[in-house]
N, C-alpha and C. Protein backbone atom coordinates (compact mmCIF):
# COMPACT_ATOMS: atom_id res chain seq x y z
N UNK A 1 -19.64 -17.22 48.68
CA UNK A 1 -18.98 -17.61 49.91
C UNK A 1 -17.72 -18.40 49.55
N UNK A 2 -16.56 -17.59 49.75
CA UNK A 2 -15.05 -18.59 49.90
C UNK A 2 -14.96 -19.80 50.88
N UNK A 3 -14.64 -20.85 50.09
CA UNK A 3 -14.34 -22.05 51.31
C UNK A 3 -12.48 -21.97 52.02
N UNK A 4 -12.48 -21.98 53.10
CA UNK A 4 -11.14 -21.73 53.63
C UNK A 4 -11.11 -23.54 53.00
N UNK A 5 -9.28 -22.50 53.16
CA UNK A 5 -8.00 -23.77 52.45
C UNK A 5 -7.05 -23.63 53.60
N UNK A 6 -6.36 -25.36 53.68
CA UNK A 6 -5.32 -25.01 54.61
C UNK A 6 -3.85 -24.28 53.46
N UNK A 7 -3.90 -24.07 52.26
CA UNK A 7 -2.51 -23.61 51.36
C UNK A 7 -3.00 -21.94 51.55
N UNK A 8 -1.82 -21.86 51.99
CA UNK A 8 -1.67 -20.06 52.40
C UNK A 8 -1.66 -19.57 51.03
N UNK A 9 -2.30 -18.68 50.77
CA UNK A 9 -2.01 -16.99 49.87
C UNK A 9 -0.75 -16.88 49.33
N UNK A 10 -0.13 -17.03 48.42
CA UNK A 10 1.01 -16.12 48.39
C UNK A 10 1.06 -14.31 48.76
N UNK A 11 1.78 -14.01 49.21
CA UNK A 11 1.68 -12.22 50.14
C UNK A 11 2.93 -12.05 49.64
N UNK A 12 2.04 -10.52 48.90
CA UNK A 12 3.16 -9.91 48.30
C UNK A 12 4.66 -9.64 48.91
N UNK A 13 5.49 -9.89 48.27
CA UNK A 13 6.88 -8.70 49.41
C UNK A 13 6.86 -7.44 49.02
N UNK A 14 6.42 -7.21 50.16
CA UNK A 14 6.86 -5.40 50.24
C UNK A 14 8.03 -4.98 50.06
N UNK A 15 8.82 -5.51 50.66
CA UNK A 15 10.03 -4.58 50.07
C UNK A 15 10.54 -5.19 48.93
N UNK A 16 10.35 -6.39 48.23
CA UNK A 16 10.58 -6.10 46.73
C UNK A 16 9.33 -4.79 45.65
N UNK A 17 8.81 -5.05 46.37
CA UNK A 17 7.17 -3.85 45.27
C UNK A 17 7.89 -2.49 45.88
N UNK A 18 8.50 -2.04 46.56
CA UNK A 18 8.82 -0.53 47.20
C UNK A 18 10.21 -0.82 47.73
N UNK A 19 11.07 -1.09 46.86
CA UNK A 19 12.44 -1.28 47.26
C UNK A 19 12.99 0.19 47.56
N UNK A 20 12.79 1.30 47.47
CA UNK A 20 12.91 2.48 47.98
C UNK A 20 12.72 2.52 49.47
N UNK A 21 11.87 2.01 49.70
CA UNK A 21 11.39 2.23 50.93
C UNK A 21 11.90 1.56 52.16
N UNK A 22 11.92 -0.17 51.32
CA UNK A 22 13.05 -0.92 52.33
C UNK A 22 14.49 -0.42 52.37
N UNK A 23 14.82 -0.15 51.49
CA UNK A 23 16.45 0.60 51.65
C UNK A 23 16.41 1.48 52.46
N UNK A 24 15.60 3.05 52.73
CA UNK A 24 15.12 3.59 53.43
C UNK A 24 15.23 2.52 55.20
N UNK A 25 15.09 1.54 55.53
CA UNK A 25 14.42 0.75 56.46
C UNK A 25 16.21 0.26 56.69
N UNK A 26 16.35 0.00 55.85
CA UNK A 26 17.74 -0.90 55.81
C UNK A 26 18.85 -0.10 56.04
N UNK A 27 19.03 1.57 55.58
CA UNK A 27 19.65 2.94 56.50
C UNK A 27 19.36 3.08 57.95
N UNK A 28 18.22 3.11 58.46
CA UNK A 28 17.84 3.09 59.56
C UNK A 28 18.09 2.09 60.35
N UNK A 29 18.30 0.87 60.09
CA UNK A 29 19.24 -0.16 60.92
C UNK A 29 20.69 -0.06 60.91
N UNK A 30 21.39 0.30 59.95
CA UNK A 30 22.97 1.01 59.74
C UNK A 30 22.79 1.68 60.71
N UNK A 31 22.07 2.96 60.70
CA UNK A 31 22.29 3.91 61.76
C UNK A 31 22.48 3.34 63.45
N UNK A 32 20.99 2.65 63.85
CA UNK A 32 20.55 2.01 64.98
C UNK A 32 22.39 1.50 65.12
N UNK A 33 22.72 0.78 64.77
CA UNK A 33 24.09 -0.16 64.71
C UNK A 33 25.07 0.55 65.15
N UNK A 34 25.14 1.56 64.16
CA UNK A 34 26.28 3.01 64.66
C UNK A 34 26.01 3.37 65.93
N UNK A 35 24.67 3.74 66.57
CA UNK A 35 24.30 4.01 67.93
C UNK A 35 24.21 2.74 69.52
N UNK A 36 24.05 1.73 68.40
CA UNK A 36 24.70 0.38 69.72
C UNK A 36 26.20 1.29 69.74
N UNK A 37 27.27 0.55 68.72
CA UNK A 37 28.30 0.89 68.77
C UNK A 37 28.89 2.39 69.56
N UNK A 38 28.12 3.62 69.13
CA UNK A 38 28.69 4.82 69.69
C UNK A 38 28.31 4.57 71.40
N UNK A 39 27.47 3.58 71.81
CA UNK A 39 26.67 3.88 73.22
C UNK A 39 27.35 2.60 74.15
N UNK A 40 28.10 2.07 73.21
CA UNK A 40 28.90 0.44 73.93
C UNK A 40 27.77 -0.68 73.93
N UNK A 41 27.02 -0.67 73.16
CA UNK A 41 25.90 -1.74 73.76
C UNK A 41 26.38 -2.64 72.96
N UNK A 42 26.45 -3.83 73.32
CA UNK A 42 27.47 -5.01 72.33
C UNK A 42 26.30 -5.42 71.94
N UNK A 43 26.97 -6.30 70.53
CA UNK A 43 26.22 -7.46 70.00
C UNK A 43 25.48 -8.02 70.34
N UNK A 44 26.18 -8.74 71.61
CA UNK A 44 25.32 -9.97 72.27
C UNK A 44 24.13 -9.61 72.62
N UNK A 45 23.77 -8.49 73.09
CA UNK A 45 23.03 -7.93 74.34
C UNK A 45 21.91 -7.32 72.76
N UNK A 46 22.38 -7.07 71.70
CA UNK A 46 21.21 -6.48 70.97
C UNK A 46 20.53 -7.83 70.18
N UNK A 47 21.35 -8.71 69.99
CA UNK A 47 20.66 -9.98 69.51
C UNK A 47 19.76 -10.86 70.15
N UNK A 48 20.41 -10.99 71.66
CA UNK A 48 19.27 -11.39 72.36
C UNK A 48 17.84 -10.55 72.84
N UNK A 49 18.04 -8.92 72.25
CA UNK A 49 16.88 -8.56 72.44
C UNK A 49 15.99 -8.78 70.96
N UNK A 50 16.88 -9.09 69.78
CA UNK A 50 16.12 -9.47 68.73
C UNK A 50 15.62 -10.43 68.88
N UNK A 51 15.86 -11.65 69.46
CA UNK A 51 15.40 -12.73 69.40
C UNK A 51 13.97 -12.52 70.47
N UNK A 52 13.99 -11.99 71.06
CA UNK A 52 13.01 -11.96 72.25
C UNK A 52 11.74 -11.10 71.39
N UNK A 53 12.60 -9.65 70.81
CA UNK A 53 11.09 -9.28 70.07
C UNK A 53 10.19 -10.42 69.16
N UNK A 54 11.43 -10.87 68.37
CA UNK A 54 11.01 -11.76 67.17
C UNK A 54 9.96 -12.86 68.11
N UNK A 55 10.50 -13.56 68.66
CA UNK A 55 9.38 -14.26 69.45
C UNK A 55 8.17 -14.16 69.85
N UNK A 56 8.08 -12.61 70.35
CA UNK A 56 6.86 -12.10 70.92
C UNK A 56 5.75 -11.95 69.15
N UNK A 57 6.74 -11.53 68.23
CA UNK A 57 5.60 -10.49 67.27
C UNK A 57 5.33 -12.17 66.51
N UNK A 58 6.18 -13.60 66.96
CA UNK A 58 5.97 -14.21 65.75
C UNK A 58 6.27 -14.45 64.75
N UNK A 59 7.33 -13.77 64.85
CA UNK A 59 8.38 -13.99 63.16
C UNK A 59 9.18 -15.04 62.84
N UNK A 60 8.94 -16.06 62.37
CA UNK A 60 9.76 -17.28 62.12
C UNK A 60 10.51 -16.82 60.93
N UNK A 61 10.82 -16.12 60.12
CA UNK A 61 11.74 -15.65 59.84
C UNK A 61 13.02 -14.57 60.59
N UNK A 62 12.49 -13.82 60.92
CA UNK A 62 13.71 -13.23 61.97
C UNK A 62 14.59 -13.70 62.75
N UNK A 63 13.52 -14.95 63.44
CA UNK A 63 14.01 -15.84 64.25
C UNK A 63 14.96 -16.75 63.39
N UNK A 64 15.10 -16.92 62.80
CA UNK A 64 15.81 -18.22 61.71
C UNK A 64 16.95 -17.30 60.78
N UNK A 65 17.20 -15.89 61.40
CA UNK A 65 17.99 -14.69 61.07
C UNK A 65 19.19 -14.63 62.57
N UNK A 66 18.05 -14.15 63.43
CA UNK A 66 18.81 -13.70 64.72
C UNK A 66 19.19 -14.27 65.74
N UNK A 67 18.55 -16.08 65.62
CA UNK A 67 18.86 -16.89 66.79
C UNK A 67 20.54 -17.38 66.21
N UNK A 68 20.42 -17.53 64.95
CA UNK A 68 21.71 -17.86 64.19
C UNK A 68 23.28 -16.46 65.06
N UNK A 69 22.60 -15.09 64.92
CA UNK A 69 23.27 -14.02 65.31
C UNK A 69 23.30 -14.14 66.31
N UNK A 70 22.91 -14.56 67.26
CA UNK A 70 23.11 -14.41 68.86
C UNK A 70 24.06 -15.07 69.34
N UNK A 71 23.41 -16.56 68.79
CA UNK A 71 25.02 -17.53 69.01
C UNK A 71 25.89 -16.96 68.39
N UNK A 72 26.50 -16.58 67.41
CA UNK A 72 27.55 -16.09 66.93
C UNK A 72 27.76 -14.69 67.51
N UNK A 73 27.08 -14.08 68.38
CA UNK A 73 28.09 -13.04 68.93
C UNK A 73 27.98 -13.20 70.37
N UNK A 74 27.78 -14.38 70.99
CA UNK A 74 28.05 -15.21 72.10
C UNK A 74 27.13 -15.25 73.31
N UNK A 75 25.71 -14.99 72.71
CA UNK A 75 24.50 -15.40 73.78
C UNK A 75 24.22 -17.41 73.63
N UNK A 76 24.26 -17.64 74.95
CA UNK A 76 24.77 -19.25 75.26
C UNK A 76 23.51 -19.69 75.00
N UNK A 77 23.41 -20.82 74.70
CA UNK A 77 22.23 -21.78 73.89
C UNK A 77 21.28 -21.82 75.83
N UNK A 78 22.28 -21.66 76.12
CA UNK A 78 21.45 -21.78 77.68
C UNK A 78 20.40 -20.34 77.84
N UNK A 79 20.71 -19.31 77.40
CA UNK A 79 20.10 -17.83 77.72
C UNK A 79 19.26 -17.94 76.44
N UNK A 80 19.53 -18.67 75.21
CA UNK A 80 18.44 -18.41 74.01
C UNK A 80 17.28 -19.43 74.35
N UNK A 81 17.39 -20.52 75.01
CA UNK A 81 16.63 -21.78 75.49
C UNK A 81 15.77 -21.13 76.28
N UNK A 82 16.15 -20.02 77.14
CA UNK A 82 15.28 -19.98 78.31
C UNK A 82 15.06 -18.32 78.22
N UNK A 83 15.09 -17.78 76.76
CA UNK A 83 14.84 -15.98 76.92
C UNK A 83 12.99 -15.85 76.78
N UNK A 84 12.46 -16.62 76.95
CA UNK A 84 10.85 -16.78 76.54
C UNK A 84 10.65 -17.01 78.44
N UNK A 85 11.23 -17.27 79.26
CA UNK A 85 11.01 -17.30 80.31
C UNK A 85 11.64 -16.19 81.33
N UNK A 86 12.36 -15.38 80.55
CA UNK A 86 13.30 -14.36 81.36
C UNK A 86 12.81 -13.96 82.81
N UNK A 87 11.73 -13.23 83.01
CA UNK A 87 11.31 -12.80 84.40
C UNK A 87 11.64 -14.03 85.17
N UNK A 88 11.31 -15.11 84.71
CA UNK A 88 11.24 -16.00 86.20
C UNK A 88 12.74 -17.20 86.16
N UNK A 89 13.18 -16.22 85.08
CA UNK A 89 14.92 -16.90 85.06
C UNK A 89 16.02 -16.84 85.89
N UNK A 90 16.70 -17.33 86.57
CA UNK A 90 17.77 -15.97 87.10
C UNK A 90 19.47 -16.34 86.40
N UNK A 91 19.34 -16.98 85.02
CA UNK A 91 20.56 -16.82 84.27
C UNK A 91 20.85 -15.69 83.87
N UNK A 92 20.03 -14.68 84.18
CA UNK A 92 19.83 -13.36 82.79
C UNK A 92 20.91 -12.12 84.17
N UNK A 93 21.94 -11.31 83.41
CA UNK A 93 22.37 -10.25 84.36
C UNK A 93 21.10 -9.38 84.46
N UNK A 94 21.74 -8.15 85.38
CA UNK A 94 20.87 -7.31 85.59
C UNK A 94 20.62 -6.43 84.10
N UNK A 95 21.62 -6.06 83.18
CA UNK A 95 21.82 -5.60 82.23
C UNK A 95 20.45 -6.16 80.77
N UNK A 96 20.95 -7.66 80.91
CA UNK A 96 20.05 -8.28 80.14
C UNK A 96 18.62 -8.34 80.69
N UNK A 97 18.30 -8.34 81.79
CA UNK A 97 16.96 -8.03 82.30
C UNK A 97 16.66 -7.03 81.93
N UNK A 98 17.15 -6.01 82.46
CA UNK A 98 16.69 -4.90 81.96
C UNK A 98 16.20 -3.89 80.48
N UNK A 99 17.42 -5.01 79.36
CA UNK A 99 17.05 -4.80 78.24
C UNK A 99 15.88 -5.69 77.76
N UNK A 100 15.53 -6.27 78.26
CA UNK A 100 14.38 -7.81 77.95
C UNK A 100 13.15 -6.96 78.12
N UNK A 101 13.20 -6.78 79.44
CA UNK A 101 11.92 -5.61 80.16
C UNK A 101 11.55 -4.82 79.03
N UNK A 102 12.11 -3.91 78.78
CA UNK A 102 11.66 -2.88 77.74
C UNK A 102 11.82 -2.91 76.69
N UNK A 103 12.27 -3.86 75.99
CA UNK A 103 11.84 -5.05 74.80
C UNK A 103 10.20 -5.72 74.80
N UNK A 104 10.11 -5.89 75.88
CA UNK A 104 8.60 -6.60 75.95
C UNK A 104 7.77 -5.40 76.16
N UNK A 105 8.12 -4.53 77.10
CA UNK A 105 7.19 -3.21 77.00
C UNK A 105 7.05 -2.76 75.86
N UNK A 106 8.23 -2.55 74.99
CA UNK A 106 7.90 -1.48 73.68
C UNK A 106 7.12 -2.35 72.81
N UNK A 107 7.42 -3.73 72.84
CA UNK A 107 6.95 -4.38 71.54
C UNK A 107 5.42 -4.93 71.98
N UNK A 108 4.76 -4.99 72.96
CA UNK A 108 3.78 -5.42 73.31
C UNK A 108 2.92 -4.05 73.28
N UNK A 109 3.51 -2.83 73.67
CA UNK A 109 2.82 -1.43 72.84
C UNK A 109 2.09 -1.52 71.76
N UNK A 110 2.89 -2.32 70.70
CA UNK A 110 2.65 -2.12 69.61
C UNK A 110 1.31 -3.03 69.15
N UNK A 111 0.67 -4.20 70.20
CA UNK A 111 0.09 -4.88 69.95
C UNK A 111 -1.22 -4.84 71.02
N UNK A 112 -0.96 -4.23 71.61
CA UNK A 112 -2.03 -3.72 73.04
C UNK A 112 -2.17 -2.62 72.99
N UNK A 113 -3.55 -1.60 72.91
CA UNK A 113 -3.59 -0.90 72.89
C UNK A 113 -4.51 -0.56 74.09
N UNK A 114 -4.61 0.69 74.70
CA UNK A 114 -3.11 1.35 75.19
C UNK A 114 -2.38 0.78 76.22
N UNK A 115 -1.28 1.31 75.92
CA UNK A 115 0.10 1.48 76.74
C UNK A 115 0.14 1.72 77.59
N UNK A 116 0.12 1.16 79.20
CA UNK A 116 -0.01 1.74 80.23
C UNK A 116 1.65 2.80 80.59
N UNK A 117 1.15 4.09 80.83
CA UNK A 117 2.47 5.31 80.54
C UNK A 117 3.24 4.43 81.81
N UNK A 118 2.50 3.66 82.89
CA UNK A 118 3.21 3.86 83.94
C UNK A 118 4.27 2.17 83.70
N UNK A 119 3.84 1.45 82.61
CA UNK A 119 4.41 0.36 82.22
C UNK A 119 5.96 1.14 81.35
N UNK A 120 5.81 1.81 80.99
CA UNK A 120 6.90 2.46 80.36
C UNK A 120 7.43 2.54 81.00
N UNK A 121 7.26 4.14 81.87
CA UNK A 121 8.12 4.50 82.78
C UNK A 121 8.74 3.95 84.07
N UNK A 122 7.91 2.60 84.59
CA UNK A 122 8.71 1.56 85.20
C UNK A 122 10.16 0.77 84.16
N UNK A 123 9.63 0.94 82.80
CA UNK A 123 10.96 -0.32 81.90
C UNK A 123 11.62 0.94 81.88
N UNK A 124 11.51 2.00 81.44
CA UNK A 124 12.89 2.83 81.69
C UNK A 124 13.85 3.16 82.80
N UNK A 125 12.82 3.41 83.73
CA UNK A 125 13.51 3.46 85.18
C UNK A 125 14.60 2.28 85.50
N UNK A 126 13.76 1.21 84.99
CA UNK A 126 14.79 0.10 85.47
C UNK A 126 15.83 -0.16 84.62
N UNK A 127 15.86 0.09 83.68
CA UNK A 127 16.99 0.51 82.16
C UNK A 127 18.18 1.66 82.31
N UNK A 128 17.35 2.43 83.31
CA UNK A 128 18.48 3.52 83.70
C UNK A 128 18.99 3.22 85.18
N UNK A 129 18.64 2.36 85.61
CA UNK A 129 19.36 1.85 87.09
C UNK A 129 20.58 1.26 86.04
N UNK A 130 21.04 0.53 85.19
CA UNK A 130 21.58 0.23 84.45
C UNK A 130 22.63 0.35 83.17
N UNK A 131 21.87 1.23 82.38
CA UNK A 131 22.26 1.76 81.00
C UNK A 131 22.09 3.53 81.44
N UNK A 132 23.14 4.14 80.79
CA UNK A 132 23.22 5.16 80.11
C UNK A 132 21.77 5.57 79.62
N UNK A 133 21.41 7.08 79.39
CA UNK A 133 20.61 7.36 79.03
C UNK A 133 20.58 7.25 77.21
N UNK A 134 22.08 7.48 77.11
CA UNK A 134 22.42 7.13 75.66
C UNK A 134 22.09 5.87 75.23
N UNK A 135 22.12 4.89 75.91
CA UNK A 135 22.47 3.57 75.74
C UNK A 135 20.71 3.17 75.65
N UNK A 136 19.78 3.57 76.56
CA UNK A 136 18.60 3.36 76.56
C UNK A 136 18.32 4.00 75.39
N UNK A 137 18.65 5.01 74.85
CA UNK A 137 18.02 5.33 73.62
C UNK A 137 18.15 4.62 72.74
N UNK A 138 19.30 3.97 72.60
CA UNK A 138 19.88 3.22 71.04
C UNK A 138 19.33 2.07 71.98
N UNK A 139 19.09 1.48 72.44
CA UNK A 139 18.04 0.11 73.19
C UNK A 139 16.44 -0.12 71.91
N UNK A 140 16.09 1.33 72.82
CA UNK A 140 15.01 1.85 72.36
C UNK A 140 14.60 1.60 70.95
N UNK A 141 15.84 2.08 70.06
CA UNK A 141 15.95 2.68 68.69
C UNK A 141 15.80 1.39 68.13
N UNK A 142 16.95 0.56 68.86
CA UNK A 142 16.78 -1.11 68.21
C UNK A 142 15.88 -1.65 68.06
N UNK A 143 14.91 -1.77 69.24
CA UNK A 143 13.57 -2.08 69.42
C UNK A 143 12.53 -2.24 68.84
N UNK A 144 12.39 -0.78 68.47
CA UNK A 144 11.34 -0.22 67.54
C UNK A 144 12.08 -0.47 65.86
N UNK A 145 13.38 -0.99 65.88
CA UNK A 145 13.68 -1.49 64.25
C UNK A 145 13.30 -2.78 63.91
N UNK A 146 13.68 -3.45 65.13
CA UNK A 146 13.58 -5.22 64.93
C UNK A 146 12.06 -4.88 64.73
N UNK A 147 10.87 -4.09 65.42
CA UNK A 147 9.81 -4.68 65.54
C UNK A 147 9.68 -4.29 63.91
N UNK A 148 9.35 -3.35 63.43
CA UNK A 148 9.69 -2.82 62.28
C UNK A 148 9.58 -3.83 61.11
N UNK A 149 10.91 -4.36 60.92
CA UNK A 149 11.36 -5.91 60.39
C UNK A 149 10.85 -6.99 60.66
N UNK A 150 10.62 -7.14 61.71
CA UNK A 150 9.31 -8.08 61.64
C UNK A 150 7.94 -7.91 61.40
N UNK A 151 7.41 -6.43 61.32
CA UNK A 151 6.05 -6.57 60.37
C UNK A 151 6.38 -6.59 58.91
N UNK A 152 7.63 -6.14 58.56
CA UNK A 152 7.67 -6.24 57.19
C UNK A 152 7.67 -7.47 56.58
N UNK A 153 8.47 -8.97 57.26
CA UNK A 153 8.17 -9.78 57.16
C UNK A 153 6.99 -11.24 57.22
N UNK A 154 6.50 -10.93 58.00
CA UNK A 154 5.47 -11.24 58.08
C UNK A 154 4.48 -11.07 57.48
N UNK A 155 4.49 -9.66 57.77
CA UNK A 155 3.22 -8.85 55.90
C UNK A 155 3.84 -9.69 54.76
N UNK A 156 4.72 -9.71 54.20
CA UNK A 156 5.40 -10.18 53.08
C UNK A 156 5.17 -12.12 53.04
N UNK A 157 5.63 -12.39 54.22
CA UNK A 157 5.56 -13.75 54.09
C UNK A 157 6.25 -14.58 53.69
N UNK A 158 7.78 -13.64 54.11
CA UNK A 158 8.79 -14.11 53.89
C UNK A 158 9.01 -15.47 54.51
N UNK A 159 9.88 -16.67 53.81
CA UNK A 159 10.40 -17.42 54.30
C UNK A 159 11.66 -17.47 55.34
N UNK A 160 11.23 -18.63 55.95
CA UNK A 160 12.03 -19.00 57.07
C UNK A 160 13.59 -19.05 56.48
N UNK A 161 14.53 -18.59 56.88
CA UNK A 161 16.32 -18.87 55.97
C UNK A 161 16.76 -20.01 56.69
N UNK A 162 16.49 -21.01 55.57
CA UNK A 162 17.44 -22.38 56.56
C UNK A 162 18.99 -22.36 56.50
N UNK A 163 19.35 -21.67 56.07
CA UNK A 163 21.00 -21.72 55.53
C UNK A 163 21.46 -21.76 57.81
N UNK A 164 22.70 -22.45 57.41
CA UNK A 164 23.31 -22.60 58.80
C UNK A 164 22.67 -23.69 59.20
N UNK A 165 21.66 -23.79 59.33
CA UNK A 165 20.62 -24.77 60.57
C UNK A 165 21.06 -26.18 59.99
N UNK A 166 20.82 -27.24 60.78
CA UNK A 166 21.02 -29.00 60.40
C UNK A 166 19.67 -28.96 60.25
């Protein structure tokens, strides 16, 4: 019988043991990027949906990645303060709601099983009152990368990046 310890495990990094694979991972966000860009979806609007996945899956590393990126591509300390409360916010446009929505749908997919189809097809509907069908895709695409990046981290056990922070 193991006695639990409060000193964590060291956990392997995956993408140092299969650096093929993260590069692989790390193309697929290039791309995602090219498809914000080809679809107009700015910066701002994809960082604050990183920060919102990262929150949900738990990644104190991502977060200590993308809250840094948000402010710097100009989501206000006021919309990052209060993106854990979005539904019952009303700082957020219709745009950013709508990308939040199906940010929390896709990434809570991934952790609830199953998916109610009709929870989907309500966050898209309301994504396309809004966005391009193009634009929902590369939404989408982002989505499912950040979440991505944050199991890789987490599995790994990567540290938090203090660089920037006081």
């Amino acid at each position: 019988m193991s006695e639990h310890t409060n000193t964590p495990r060291k956990l392997p990094y995956i993408d140092k043991a299969h650096p093929a694979l993260f590069k692989a991972y790390a193309n697929v966000s290039t791309q995602v990027h090219k498809a914000f860009d080809k679809a107009g979806i700015g910066r701002e609007l994809v960082e604050l949906v990183n920060v919102r996945v990262s929150q949900i899956n738990g990644c104190p590393t991502c977060l200590s990645i993308h809250m840094p990126a948000a402010r710097k591509a100009g989501v206000t300390d006021l919309e990052l303060d209060n993106v854990a409360a979005w539904p019952t916010s009303d700082i957020f446009s219709d745009a950013q709601r709508a990308a939040l929505h199906l940010a929390e749908v896709l990434t809570r997919s991934s952790t609830a099983a199953p998916l109610a189809n009709d929870e989907l097809h309500e966050a898209v509907g309301a994504a396309l009152e809004v966005f391009t069908e193009e634009q929902v895709s590369a939404l989408e695409w982002g989505i499912i990368t950040i979440n991505s990046f944050n199991r890789i981290s987490i599995a790994s056990g990567h540290p938090v990046m203090r660089a920037g922070y006081r």
